[in-house]
C-alpha atoms as a PDB file:
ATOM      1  CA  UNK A   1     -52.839 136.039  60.987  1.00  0.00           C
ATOM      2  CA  UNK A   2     -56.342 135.659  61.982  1.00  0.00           C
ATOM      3  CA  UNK A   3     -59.473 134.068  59.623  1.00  0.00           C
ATOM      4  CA  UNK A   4     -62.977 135.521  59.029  1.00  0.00           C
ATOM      5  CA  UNK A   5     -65.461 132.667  60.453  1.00  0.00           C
ATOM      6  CA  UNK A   6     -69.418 133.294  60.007  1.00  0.00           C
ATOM      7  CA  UNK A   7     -71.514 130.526  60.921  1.00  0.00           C
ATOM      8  CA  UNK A   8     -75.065 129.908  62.267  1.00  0.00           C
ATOM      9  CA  UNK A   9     -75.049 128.503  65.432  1.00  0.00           C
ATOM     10  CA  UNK A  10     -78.409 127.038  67.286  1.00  0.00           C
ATOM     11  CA  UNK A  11     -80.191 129.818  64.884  1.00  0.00           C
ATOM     12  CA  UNK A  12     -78.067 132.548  65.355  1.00  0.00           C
ATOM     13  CA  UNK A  13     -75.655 133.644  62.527  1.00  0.00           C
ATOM     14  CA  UNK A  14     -72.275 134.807  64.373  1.00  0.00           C
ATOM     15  CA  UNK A  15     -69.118 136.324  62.899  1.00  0.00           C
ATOM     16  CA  UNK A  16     -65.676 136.297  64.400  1.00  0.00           C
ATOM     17  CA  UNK A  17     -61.763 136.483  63.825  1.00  0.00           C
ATOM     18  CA  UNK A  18     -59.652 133.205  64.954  1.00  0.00           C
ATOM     19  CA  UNK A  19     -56.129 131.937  64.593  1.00  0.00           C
ATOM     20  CA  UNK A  20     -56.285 129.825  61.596  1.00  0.00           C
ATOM     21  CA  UNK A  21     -55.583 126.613  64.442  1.00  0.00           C
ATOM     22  CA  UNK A  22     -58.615 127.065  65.874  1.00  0.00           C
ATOM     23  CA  UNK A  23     -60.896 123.743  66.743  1.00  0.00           C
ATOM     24  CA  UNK A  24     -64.802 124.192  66.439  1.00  0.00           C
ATOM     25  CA  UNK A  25     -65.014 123.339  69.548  1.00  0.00           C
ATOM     26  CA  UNK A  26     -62.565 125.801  70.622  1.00  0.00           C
ATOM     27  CA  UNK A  27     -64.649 128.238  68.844  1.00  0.00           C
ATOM     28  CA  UNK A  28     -67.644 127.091  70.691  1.00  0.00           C
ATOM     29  CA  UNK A  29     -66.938 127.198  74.030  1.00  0.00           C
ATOM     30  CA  UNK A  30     -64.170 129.840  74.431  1.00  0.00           C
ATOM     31  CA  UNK A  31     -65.427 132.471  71.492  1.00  0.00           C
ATOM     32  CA  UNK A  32     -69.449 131.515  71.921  1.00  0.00           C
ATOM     33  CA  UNK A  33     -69.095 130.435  75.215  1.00  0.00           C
ATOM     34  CA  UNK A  34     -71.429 127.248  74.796  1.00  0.00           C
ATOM     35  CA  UNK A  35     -69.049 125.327  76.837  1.00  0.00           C
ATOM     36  CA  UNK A  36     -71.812 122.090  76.869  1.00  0.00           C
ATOM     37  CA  UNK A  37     -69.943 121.057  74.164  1.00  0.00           C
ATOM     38  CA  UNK A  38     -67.290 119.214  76.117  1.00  0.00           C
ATOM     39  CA  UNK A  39     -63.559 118.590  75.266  1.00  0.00           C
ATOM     40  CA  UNK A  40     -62.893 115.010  76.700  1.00  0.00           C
ATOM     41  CA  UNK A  41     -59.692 113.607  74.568  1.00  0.00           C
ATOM     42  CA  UNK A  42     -58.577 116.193  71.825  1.00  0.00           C
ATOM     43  CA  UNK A  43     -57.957 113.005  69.671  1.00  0.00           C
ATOM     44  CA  UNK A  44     -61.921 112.713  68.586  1.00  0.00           C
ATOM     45  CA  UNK A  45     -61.627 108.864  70.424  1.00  0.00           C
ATOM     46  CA  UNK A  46     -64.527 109.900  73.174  1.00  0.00           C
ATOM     47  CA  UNK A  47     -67.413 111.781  71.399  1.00  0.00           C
ATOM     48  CA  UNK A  48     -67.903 114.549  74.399  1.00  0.00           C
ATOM     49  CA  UNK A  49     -67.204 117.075  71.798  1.00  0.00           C
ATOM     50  CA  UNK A  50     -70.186 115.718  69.184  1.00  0.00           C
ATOM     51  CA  UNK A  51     -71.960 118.642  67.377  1.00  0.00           C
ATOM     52  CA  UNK A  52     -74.452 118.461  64.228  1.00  0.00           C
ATOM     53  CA  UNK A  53     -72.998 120.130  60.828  1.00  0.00           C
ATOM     54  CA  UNK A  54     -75.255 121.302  58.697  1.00  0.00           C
ATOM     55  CA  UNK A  55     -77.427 118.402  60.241  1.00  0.00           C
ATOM     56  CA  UNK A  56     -74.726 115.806  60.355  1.00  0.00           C
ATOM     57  CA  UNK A  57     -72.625 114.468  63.891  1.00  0.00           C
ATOM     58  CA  UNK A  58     -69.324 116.163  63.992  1.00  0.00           C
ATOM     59  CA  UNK A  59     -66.540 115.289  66.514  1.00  0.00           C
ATOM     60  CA  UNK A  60     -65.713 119.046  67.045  1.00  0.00           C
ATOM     61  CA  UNK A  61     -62.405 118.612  68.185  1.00  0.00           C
ATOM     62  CA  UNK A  62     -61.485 117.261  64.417  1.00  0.00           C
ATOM     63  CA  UNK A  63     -62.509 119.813  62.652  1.00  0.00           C
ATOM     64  CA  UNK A  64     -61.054 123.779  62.197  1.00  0.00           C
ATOM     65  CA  UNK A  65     -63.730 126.823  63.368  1.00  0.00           C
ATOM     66  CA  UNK A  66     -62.570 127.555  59.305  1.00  0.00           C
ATOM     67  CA  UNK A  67     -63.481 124.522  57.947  1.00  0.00           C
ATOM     68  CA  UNK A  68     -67.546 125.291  59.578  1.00  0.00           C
ATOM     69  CA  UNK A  69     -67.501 128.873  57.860  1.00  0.00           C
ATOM     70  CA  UNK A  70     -70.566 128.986  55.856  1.00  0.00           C
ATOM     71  CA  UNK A  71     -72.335 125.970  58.078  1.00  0.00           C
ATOM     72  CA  UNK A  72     -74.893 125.636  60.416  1.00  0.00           C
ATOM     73  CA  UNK A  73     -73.933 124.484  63.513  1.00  0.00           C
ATOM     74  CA  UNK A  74     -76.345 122.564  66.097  1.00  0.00           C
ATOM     75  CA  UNK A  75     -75.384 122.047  69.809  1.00  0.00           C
ATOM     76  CA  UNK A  76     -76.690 120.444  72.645  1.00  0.00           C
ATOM     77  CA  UNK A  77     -77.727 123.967  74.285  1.00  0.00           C
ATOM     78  CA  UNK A  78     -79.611 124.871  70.399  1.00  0.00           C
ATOM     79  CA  UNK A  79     -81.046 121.099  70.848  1.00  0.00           C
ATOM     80  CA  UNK A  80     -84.850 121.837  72.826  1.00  0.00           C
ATOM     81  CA  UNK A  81     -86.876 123.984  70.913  1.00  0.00           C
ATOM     82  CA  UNK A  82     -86.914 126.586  73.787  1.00  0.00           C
ATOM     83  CA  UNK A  83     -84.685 127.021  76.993  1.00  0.00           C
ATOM     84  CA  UNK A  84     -87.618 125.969  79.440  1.00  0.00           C
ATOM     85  CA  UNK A  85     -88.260 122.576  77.301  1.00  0.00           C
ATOM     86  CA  UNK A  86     -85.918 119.081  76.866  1.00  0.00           C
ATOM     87  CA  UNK A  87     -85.674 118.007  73.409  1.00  0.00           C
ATOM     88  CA  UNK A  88     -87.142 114.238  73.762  1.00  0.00           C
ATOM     89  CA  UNK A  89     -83.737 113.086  73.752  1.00  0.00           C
ATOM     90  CA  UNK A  90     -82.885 114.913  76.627  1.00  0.00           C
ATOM     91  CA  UNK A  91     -85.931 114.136  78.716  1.00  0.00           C
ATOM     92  CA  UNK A  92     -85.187 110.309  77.934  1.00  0.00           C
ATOM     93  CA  UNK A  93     -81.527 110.533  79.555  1.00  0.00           C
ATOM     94  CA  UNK A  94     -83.236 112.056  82.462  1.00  0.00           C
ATOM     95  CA  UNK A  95     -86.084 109.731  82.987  1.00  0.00           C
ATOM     96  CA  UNK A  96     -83.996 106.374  82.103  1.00  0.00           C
ATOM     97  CA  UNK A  97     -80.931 107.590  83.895  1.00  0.00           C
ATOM     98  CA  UNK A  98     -78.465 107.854  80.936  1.00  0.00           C
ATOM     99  CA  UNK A  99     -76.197 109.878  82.924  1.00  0.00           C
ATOM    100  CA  UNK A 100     -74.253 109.476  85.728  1.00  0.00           C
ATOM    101  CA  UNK A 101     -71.162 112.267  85.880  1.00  0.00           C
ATOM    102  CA  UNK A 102     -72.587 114.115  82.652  1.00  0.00           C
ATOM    103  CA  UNK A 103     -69.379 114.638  81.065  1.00  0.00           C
ATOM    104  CA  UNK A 104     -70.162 112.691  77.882  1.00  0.00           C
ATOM    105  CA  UNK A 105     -74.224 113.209  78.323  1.00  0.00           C
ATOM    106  CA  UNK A 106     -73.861 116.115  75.383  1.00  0.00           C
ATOM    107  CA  UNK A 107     -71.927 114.049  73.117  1.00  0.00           C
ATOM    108  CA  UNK A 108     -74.071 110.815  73.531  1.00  0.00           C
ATOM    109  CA  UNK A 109     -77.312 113.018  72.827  1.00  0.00           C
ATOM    110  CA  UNK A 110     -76.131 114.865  69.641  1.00  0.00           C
ATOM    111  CA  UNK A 111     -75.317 111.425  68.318  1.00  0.00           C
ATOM    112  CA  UNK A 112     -78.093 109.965  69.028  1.00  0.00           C
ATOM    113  CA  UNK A 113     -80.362 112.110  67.459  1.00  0.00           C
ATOM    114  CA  UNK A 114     -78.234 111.782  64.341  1.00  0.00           C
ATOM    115  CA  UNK A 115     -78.966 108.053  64.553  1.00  0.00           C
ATOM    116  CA  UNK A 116     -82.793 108.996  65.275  1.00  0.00           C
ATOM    117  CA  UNK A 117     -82.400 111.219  61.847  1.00  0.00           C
ATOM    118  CA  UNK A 118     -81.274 108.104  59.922  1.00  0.00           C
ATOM    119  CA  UNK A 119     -83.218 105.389  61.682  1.00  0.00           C
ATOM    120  CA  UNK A 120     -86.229 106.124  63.486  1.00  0.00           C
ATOM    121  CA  UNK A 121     -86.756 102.737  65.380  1.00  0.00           C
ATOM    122  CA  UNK A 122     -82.987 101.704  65.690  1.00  0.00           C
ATOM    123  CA  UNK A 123     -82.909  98.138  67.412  1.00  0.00           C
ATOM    124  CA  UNK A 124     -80.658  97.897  70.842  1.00  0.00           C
ATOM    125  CA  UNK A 125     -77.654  96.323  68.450  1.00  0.00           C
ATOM    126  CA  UNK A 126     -78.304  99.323  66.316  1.00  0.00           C
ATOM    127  CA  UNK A 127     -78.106 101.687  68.865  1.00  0.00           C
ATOM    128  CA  UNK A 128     -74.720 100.276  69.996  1.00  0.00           C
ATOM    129  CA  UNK A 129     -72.886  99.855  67.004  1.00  0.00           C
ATOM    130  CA  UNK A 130     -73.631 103.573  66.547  1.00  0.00           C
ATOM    131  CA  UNK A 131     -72.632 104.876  69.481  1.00  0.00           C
ATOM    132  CA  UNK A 132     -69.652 103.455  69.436  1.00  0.00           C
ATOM    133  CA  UNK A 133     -67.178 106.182  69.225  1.00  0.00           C
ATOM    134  CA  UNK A 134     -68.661 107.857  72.027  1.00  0.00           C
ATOM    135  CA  UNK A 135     -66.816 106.674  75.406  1.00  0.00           C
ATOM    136  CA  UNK A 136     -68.768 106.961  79.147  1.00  0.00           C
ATOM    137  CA  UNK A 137     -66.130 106.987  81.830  1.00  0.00           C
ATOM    138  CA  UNK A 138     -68.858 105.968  83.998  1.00  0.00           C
ATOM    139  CA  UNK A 139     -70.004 102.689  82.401  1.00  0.00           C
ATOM    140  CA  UNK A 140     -73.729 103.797  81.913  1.00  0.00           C
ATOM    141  CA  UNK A 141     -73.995 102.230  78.829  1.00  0.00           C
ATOM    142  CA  UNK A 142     -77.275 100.297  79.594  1.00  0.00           C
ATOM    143  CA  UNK A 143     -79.017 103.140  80.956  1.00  0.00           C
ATOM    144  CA  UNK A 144     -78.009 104.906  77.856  1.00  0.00           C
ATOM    145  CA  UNK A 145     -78.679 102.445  75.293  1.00  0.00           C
ATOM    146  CA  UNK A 146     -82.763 102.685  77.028  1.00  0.00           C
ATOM    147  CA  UNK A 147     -83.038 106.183  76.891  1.00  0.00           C
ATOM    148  CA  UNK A 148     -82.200 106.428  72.910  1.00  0.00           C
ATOM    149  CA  UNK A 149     -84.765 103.725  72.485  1.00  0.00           C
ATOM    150  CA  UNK A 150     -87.421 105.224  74.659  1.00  0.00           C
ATOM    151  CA  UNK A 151     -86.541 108.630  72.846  1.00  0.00           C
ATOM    152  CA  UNK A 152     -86.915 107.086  69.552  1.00  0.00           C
ATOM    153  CA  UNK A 153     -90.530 105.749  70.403  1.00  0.00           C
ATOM    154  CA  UNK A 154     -91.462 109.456  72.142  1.00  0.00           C
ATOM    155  CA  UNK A 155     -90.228 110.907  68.745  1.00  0.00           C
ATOM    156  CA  UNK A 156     -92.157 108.248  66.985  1.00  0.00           C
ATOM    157  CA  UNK A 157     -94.939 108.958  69.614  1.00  0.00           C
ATOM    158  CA  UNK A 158     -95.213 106.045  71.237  1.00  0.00           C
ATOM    159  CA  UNK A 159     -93.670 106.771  74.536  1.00  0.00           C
ATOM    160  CA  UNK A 160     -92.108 103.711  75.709  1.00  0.00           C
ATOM    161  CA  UNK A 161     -92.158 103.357  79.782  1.00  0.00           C
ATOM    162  CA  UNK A 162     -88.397 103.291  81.815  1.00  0.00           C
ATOM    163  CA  UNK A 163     -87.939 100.056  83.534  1.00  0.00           C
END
């Protein structure tokens, strides 16, 4: 028996029919086919899946396409105001190498700009502590740790310089 979903999603306002079982990110990538959200561990322990509800970081793979009818969901392609631009979060990872493989690069950005939402000049223990339930296989956790802070002074606009 399938379920009505209607949701926005990066501005757009889509409707489908799912299985009742259906993850959000599920929905995402296989129904929207916005497959930047990533599916890393299907247990929510790595973050790749991280998505903004109704302006809040979700773990997509812990929560049902049913349970986001009626929300507004953000991901990391809706993130840059157009497709030709980065969102400053995105041009920090770049320019401070926060990403090596990419796999959790979506994830990490998503919940960083949470963090940014909440705290606008996070300190590097700050930064940590919040990241913390996103995993990099790769061990860039320095790099990344720089690029949220240089993102948070761009967004701040005080662009801080990559060392």
């Amino acid at each position: 028996m399938a379920v009505s979903v209607s949701l926005n999603v990066n501005g757009k306002s889509v409707s489908r029919e799912v299985e009742p079982r259906t993850l959000l990110v599920e929905f995402l990538r296989e129904e929207l086919g916005l497959t930047g959200t990533h599916v890393g561990c299907d247990t929510s322990q790595c973050g790749a899946c991280v998505v903004h509800v109704d302006g809040k970081s979700v773990k997509a793979c812990t929560m049902l396409a049913a349970q986001a009818n009626g929300t507004s969901v953000l991901t990391i392609e809706g993130l840059a105001p157009n497709p030709e631009d980065l969102h400053p979060m995105q041009a920090a990872f770049r320019d401070n190498h926060g990403l090596q493989c990419g796999f959790c690069t979506p994830g990490m950005i998503m919940s960083a700009v949470d963090l940014l939402q909440h705290n606008a000049d996070p300190s590097e223990q700050e930064v940590r502590e919040w990241l913390e339930g996103n995993i990099c296989r790769c061990t860039g956790y320095h790099n990344i740790v720089k690029a949220v802070l240089d993102a948070a002074g761009r967004m701040r606009g005080q662009p801080q310089a990559a060392e």
